[in-house]
Structure formats: C-alpha cells, structure tokens
PDB file of N, CA and C in Angstrom:
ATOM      1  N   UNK A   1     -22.957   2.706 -12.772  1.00  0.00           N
ATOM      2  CA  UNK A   1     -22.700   1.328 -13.085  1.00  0.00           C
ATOM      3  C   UNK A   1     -21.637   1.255 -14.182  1.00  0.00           C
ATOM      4  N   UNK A   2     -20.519   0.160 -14.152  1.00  0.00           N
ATOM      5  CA  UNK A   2     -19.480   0.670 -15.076  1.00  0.00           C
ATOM      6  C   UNK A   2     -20.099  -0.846 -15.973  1.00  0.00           C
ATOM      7  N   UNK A   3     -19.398  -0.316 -16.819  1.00  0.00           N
ATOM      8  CA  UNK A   3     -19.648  -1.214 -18.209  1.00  0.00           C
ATOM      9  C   UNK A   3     -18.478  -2.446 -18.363  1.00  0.00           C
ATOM     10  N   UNK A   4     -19.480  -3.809 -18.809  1.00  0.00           N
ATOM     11  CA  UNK A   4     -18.515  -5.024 -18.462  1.00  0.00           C
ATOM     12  C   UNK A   4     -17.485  -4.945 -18.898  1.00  0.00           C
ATOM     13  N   UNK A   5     -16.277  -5.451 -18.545  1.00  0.00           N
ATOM     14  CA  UNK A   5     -14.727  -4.893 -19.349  1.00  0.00           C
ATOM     15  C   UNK A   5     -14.453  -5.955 -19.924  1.00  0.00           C
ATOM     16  N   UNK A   6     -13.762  -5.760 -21.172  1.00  0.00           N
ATOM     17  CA  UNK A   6     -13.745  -6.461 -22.375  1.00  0.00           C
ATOM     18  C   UNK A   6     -12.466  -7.507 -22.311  1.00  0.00           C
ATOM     19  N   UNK A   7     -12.460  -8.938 -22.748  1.00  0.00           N
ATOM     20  CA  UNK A   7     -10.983  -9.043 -22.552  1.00  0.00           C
ATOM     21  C   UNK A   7      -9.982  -8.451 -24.137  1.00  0.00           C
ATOM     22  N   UNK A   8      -8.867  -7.723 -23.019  1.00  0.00           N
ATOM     23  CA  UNK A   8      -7.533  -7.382 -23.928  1.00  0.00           C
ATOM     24  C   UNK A   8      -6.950  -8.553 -24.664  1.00  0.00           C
ATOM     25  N   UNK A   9      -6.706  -7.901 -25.763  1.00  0.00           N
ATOM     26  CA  UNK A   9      -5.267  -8.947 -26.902  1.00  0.00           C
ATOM     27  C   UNK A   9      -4.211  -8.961 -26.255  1.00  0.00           C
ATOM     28  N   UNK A  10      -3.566  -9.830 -25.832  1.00  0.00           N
ATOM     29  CA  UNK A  10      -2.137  -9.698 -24.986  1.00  0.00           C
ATOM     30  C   UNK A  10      -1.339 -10.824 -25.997  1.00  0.00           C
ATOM     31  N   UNK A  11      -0.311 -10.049 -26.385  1.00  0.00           N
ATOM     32  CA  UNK A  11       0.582 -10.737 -27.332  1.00  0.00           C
ATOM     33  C   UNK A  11       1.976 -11.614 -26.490  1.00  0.00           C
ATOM     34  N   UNK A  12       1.536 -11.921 -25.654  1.00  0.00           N
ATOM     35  CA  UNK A  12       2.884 -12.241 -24.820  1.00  0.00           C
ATOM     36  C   UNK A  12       2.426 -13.359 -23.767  1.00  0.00           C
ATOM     37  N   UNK A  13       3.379 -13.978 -23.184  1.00  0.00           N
ATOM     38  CA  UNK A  13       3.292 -14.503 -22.073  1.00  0.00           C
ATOM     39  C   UNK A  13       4.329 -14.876 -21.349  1.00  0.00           C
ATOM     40  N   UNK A  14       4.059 -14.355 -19.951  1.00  0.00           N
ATOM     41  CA  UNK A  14       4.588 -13.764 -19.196  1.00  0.00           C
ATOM     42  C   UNK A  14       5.993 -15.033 -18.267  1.00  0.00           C
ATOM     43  N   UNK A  15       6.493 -15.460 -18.318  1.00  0.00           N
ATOM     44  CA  UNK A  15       7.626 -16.352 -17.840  1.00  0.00           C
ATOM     45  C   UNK A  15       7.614 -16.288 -16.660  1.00  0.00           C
ATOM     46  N   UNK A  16       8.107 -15.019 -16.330  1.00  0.00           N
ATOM     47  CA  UNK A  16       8.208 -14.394 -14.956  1.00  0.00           C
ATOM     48  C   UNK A  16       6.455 -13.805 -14.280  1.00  0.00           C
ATOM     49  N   UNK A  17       6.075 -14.255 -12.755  1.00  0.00           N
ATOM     50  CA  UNK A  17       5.043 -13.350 -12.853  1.00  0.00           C
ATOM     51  C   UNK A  17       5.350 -12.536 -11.632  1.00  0.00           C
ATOM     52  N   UNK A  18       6.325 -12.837 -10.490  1.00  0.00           N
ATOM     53  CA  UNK A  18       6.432 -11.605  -9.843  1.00  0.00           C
ATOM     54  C   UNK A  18       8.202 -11.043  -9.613  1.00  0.00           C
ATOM     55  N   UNK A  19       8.736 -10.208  -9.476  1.00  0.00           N
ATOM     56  CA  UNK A  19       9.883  -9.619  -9.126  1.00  0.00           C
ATOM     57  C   UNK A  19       9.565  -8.668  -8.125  1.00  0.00           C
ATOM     58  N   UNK A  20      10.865  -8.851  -7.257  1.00  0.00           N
ATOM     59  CA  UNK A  20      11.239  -8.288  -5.990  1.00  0.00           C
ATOM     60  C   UNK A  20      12.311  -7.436  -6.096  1.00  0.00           C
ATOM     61  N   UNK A  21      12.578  -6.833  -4.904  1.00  0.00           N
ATOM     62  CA  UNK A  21      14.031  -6.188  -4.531  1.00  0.00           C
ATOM     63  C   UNK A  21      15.027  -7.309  -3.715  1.00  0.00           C
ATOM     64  N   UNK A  22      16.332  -7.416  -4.441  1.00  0.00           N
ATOM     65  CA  UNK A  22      17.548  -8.111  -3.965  1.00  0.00           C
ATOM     66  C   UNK A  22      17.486  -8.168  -2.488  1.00  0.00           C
ATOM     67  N   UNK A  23      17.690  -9.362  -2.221  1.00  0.00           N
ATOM     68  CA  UNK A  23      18.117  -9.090  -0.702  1.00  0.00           C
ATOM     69  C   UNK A  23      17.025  -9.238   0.498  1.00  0.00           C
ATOM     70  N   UNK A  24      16.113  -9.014   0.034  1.00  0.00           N
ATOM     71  CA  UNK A  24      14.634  -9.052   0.880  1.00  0.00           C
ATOM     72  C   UNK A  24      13.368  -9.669   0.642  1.00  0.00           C
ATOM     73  N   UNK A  25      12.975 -10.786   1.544  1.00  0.00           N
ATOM     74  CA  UNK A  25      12.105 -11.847   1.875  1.00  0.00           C
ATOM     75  C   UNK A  25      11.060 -11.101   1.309  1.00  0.00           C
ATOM     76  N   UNK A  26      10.197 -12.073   0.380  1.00  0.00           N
ATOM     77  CA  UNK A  26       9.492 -11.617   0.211  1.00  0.00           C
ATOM     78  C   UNK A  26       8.171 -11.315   0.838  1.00  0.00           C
ATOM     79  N   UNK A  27       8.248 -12.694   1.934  1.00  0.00           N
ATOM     80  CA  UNK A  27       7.292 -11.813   2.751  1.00  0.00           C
ATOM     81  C   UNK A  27       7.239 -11.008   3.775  1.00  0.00           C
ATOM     82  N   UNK A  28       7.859 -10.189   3.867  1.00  0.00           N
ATOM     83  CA  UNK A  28       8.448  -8.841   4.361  1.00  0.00           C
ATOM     84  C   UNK A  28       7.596  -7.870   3.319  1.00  0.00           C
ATOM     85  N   UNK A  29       7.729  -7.860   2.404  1.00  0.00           N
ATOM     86  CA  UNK A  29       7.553  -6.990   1.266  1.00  0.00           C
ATOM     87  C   UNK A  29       6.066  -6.124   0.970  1.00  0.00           C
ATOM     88  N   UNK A  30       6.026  -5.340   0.788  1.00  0.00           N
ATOM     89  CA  UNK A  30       4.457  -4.693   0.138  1.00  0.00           C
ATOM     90  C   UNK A  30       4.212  -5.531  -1.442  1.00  0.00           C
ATOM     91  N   UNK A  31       3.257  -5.310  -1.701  1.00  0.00           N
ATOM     92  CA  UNK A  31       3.130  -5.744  -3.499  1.00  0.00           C
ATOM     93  C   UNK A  31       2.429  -4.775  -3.673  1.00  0.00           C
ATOM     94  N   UNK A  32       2.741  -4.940  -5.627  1.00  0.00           N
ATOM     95  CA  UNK A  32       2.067  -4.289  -6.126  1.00  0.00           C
ATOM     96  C   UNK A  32       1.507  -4.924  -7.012  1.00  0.00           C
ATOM     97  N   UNK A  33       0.413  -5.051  -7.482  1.00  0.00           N
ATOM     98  CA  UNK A  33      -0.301  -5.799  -8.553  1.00  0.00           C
ATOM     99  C   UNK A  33      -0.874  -5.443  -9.726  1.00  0.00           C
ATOM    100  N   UNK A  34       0.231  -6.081 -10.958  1.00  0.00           N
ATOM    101  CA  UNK A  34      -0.027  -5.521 -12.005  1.00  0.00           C
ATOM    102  C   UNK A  34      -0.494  -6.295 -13.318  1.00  0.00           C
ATOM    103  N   UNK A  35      -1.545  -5.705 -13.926  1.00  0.00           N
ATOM    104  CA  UNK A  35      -2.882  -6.318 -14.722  1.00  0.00           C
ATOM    105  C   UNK A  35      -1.867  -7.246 -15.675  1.00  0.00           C
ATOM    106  N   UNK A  36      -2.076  -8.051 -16.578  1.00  0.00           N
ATOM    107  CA  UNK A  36      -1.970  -8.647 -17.832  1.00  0.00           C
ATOM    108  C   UNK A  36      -1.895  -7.777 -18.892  1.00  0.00           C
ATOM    109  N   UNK A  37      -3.178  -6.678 -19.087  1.00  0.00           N
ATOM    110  CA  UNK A  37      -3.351  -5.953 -19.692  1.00  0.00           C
ATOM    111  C   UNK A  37      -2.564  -4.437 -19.446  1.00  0.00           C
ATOM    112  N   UNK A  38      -2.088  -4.234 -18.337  1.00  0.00           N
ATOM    113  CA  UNK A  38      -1.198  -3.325 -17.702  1.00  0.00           C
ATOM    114  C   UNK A  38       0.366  -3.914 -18.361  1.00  0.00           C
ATOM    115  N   UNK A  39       0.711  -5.128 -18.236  1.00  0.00           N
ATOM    116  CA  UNK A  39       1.930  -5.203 -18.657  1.00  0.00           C
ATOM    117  C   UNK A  39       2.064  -5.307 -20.489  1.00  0.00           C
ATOM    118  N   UNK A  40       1.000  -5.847 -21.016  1.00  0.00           N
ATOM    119  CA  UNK A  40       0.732  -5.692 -22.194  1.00  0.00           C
ATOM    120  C   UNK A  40       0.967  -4.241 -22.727  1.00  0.00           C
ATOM    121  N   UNK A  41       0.525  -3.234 -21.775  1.00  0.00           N
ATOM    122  CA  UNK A  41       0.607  -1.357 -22.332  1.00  0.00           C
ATOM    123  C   UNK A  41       2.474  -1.467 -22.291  1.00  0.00           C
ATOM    124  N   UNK A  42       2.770  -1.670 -21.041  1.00  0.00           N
ATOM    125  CA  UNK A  42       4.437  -1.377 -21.057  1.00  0.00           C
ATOM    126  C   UNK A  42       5.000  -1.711 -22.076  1.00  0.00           C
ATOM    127  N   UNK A  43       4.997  -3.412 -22.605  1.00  0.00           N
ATOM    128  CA  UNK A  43       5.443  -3.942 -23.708  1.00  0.00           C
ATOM    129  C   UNK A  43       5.365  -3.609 -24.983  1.00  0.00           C
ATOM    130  N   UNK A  44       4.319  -2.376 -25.347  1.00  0.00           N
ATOM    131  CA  UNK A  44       4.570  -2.370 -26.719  1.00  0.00           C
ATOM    132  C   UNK A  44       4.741  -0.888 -26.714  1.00  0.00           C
ATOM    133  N   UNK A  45       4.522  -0.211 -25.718  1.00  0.00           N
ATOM    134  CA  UNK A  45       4.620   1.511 -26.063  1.00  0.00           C
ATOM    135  C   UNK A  45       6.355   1.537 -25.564  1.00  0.00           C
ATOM    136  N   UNK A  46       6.381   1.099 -24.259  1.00  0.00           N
ATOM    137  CA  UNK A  46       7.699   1.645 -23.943  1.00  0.00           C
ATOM    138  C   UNK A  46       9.061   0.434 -24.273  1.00  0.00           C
ATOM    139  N   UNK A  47       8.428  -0.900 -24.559  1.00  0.00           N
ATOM    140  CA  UNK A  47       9.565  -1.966 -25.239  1.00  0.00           C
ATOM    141  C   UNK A  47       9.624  -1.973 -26.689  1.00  0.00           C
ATOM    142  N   UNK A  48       8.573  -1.995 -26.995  1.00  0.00           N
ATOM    143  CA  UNK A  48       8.115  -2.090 -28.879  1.00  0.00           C
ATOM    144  C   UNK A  48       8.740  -0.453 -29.907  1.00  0.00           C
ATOM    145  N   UNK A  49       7.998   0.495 -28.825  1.00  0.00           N
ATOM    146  CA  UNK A  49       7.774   1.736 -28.837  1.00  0.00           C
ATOM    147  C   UNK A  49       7.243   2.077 -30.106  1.00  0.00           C
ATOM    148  N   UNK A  50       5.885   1.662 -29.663  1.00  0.00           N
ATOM    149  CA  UNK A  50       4.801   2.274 -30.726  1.00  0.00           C
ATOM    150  C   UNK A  50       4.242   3.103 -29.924  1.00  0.00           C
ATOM    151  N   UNK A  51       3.174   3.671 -31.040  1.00  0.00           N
ATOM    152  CA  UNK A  51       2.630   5.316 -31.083  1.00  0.00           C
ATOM    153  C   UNK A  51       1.070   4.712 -29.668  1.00  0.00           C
ATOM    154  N   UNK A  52       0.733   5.191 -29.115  1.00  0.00           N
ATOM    155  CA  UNK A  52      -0.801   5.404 -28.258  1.00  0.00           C
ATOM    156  C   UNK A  52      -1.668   4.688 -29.284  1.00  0.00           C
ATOM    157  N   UNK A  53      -2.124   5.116 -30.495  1.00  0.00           N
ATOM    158  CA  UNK A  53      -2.830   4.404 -30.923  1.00  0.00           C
ATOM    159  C   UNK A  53      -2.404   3.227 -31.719  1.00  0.00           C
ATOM    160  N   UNK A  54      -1.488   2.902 -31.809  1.00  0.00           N
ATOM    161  CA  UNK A  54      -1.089   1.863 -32.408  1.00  0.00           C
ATOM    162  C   UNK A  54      -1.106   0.423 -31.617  1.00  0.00           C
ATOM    163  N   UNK A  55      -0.929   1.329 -30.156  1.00  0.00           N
ATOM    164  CA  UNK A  55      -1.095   0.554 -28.798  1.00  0.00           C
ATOM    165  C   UNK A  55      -2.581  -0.530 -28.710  1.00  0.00           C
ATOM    166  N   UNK A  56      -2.870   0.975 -28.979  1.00  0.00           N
ATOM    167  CA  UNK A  56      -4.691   0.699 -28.680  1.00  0.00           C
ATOM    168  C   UNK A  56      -5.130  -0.345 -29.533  1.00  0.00           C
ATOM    169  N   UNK A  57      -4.725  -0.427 -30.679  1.00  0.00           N
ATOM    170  CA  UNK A  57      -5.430  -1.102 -32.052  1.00  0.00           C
ATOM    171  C   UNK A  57      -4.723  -2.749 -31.585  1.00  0.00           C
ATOM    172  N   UNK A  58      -3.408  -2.650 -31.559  1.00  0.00           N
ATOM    173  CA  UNK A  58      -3.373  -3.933 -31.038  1.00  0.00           C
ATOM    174  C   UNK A  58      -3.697  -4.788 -30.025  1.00  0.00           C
ATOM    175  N   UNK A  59      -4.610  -3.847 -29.069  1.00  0.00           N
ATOM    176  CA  UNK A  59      -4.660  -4.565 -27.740  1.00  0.00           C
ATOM    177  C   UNK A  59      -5.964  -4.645 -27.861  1.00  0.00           C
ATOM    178  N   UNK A  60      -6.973  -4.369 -29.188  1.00  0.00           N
ATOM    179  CA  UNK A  60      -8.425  -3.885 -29.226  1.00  0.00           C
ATOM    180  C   UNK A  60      -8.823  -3.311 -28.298  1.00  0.00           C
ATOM    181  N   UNK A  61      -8.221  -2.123 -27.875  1.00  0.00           N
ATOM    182  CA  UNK A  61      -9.340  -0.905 -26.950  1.00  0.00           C
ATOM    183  C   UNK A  61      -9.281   0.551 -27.829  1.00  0.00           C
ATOM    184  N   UNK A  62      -9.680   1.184 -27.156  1.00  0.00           N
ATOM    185  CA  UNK A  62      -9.389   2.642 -27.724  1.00  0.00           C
ATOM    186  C   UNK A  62      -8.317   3.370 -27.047  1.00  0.00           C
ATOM    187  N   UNK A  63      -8.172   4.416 -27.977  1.00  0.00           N
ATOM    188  CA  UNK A  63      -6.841   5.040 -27.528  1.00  0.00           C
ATOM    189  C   UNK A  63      -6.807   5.393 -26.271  1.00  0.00           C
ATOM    190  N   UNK A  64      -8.433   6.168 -25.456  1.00  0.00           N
ATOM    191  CA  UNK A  64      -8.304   6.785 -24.059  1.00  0.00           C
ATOM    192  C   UNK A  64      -8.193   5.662 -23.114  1.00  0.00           C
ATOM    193  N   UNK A  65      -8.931   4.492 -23.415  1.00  0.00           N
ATOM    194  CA  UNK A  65      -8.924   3.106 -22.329  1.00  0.00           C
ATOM    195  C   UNK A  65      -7.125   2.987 -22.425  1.00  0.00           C
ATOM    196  N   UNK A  66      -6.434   3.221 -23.418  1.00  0.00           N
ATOM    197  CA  UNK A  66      -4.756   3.017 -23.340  1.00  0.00           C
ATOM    198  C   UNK A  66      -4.124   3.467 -22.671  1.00  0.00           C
ATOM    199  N   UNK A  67      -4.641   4.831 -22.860  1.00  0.00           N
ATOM    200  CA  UNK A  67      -3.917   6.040 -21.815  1.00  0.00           C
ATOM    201  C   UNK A  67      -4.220   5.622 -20.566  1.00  0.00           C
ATOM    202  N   UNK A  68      -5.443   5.237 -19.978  1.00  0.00           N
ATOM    203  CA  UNK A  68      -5.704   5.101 -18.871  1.00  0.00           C
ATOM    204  C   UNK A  68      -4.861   4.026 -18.376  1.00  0.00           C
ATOM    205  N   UNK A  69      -5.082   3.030 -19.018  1.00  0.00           N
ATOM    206  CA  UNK A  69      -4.024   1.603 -18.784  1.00  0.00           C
ATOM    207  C   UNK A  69      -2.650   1.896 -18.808  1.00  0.00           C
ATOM    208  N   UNK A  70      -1.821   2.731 -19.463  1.00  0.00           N
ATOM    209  CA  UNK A  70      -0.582   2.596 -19.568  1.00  0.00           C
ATOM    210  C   UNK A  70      -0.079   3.661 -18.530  1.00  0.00           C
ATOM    211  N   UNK A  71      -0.667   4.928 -18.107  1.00  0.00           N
ATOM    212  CA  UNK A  71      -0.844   5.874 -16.878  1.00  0.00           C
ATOM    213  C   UNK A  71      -0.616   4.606 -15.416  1.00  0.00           C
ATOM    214  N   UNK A  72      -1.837   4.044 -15.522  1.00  0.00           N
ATOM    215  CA  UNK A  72      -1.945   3.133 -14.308  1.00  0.00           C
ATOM    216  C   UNK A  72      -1.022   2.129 -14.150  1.00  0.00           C
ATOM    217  N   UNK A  73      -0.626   1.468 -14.836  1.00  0.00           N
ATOM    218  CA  UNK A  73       0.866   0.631 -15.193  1.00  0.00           C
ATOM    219  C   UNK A  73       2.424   1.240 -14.923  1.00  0.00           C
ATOM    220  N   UNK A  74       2.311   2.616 -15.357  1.00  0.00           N
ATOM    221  CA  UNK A  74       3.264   3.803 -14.781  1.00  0.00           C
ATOM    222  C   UNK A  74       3.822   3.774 -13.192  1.00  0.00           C
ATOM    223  N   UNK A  75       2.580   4.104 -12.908  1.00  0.00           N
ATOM    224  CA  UNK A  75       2.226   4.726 -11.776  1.00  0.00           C
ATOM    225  C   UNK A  75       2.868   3.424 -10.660  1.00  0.00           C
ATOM    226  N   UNK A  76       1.860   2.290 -10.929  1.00  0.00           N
ATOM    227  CA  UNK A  76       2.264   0.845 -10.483  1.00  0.00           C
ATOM    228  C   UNK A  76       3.790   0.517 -10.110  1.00  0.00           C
ATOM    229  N   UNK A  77       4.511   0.775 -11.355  1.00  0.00           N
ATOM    230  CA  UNK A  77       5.867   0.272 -11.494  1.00  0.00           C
ATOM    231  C   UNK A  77       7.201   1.232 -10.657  1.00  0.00           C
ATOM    232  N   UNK A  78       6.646   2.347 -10.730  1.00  0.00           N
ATOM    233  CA  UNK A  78       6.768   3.143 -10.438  1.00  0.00           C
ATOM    234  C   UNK A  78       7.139   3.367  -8.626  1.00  0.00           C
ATOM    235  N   UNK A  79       5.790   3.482  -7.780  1.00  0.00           N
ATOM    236  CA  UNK A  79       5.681   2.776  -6.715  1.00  0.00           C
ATOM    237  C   UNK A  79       6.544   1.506  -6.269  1.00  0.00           C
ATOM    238  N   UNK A  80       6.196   0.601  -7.210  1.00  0.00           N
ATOM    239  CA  UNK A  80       6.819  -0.645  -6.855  1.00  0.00           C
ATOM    240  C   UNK A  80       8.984  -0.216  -6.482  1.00  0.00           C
ATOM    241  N   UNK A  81       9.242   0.477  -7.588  1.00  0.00           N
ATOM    242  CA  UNK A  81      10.760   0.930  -7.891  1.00  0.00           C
ATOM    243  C   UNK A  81      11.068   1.662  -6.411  1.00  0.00           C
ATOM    244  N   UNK A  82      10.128   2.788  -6.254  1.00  0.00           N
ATOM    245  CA  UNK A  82      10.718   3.637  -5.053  1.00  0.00           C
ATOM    246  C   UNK A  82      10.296   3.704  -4.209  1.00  0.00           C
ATOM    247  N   UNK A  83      10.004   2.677  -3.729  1.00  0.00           N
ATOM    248  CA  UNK A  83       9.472   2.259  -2.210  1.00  0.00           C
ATOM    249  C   UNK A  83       9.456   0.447  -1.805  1.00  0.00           C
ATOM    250  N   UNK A  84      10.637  -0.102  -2.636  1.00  0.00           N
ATOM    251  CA  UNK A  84      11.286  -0.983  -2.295  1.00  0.00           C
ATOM    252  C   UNK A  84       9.839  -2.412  -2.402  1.00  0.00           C
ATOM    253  N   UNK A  85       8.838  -2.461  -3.050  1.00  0.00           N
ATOM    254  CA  UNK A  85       7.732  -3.264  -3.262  1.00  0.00           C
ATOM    255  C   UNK A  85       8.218  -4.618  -4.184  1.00  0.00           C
ATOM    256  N   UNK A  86       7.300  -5.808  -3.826  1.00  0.00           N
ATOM    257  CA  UNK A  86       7.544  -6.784  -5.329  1.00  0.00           C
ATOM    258  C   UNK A  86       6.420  -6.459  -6.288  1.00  0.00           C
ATOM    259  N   UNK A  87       6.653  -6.703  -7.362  1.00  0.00           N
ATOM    260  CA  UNK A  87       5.341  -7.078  -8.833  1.00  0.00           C
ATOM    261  C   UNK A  87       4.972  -7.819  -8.308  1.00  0.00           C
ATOM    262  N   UNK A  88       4.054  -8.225  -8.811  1.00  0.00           N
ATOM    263  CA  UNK A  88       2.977  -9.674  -8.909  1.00  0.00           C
ATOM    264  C   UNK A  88       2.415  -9.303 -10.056  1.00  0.00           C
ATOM    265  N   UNK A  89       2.777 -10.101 -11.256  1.00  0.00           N
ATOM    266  CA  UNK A  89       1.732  -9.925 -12.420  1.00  0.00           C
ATOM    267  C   UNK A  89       0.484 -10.950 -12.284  1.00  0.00           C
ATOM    268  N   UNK A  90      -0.507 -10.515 -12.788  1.00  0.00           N
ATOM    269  CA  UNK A  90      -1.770 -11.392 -12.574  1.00  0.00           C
ATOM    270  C   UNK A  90      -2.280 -11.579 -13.953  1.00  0.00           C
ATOM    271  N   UNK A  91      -1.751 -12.889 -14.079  1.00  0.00           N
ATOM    272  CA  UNK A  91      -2.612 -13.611 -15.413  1.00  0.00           C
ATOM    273  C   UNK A  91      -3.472 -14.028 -14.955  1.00  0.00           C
ATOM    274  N   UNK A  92      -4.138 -13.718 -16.056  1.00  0.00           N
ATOM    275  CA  UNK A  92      -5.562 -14.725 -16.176  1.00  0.00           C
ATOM    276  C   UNK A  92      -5.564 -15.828 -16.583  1.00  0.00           C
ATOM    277  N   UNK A  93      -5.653 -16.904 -16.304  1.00  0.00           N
ATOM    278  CA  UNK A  93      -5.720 -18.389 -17.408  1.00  0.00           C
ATOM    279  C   UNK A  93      -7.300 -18.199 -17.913  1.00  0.00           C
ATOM    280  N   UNK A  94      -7.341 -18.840 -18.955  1.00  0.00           N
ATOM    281  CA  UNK A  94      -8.253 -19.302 -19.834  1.00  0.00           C
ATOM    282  C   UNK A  94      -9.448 -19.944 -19.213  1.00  0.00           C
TER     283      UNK A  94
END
C-alpha cells in the first residue's frame, strides 16, 4: 500500500501547459504527461541550478522523493524530444 502523496511547493505557474513538435497536428501526436511537481524538479535544478537538496527543501520533500521526481521528469522530456511527442503539463487547480 503506498503512502498518501503529499502536495509539492511549486514556485511557478505554468503559462504554457502543453508543447508540440513544429509542423504536426496535434492530434496525430503521442503525449507525454508531465507532473506540476515534475516540472517544478526541472525548474530549479536544471533552470535555477541548485544542488538535489536544495531542490528538495524547497519543494518540501526529501532529497530521494527528488531524485526520483527529477529522474522521472528526465526521462519524460526526454522521450517526448526523440520520438517526436507533445508535453501536456498537468496542473492541478486548487
């Protein structure tokens, strides 16, 4: 049984919530769907470029829940880049 998940500090909000590849309908397209809290990891380790735990402290999780989140956010964007996919970020409203 996994343990209820907490909501993340997300210092941002998001303007944009999905991007595509030029040129192609989007509904043609695969997606990929990426957390609030997933784009929150990108924004401060690899835009901000703070340290893993510095990550962690601002987003109130721990450092390994970071790693895991910012791995999976990787991975996501990643996919999305080389195999021609759109984002879809998924906010949560209030």
């Amino acid at each position: 049984m996994r343990a209820k998940r907490l909501r993340r500090q997300i210092g941002f909000s998001a303007e944009h919530r999905c991007f595509k590849p030029c040129g192609v309908r989007n509904s043609t397209l695969e997606q990929v769907v990426l957390e609030e809290d997933e784009l929150e990891a990108i924004r401060l380790i690899d835009y901000e470029g703070l340290y893993q735990q510095e990550c962690a402290d601002k987003m109130g999780i721990s450092r390994t829940t970071f790693s895991r989140t910012i791995e999976g956010a990787r991975k996501k964007i990643a996919d999305a880049l080389l195999n021609g996919k759109s984002i879809i970020i998924n906010i949560k409203e209030l």
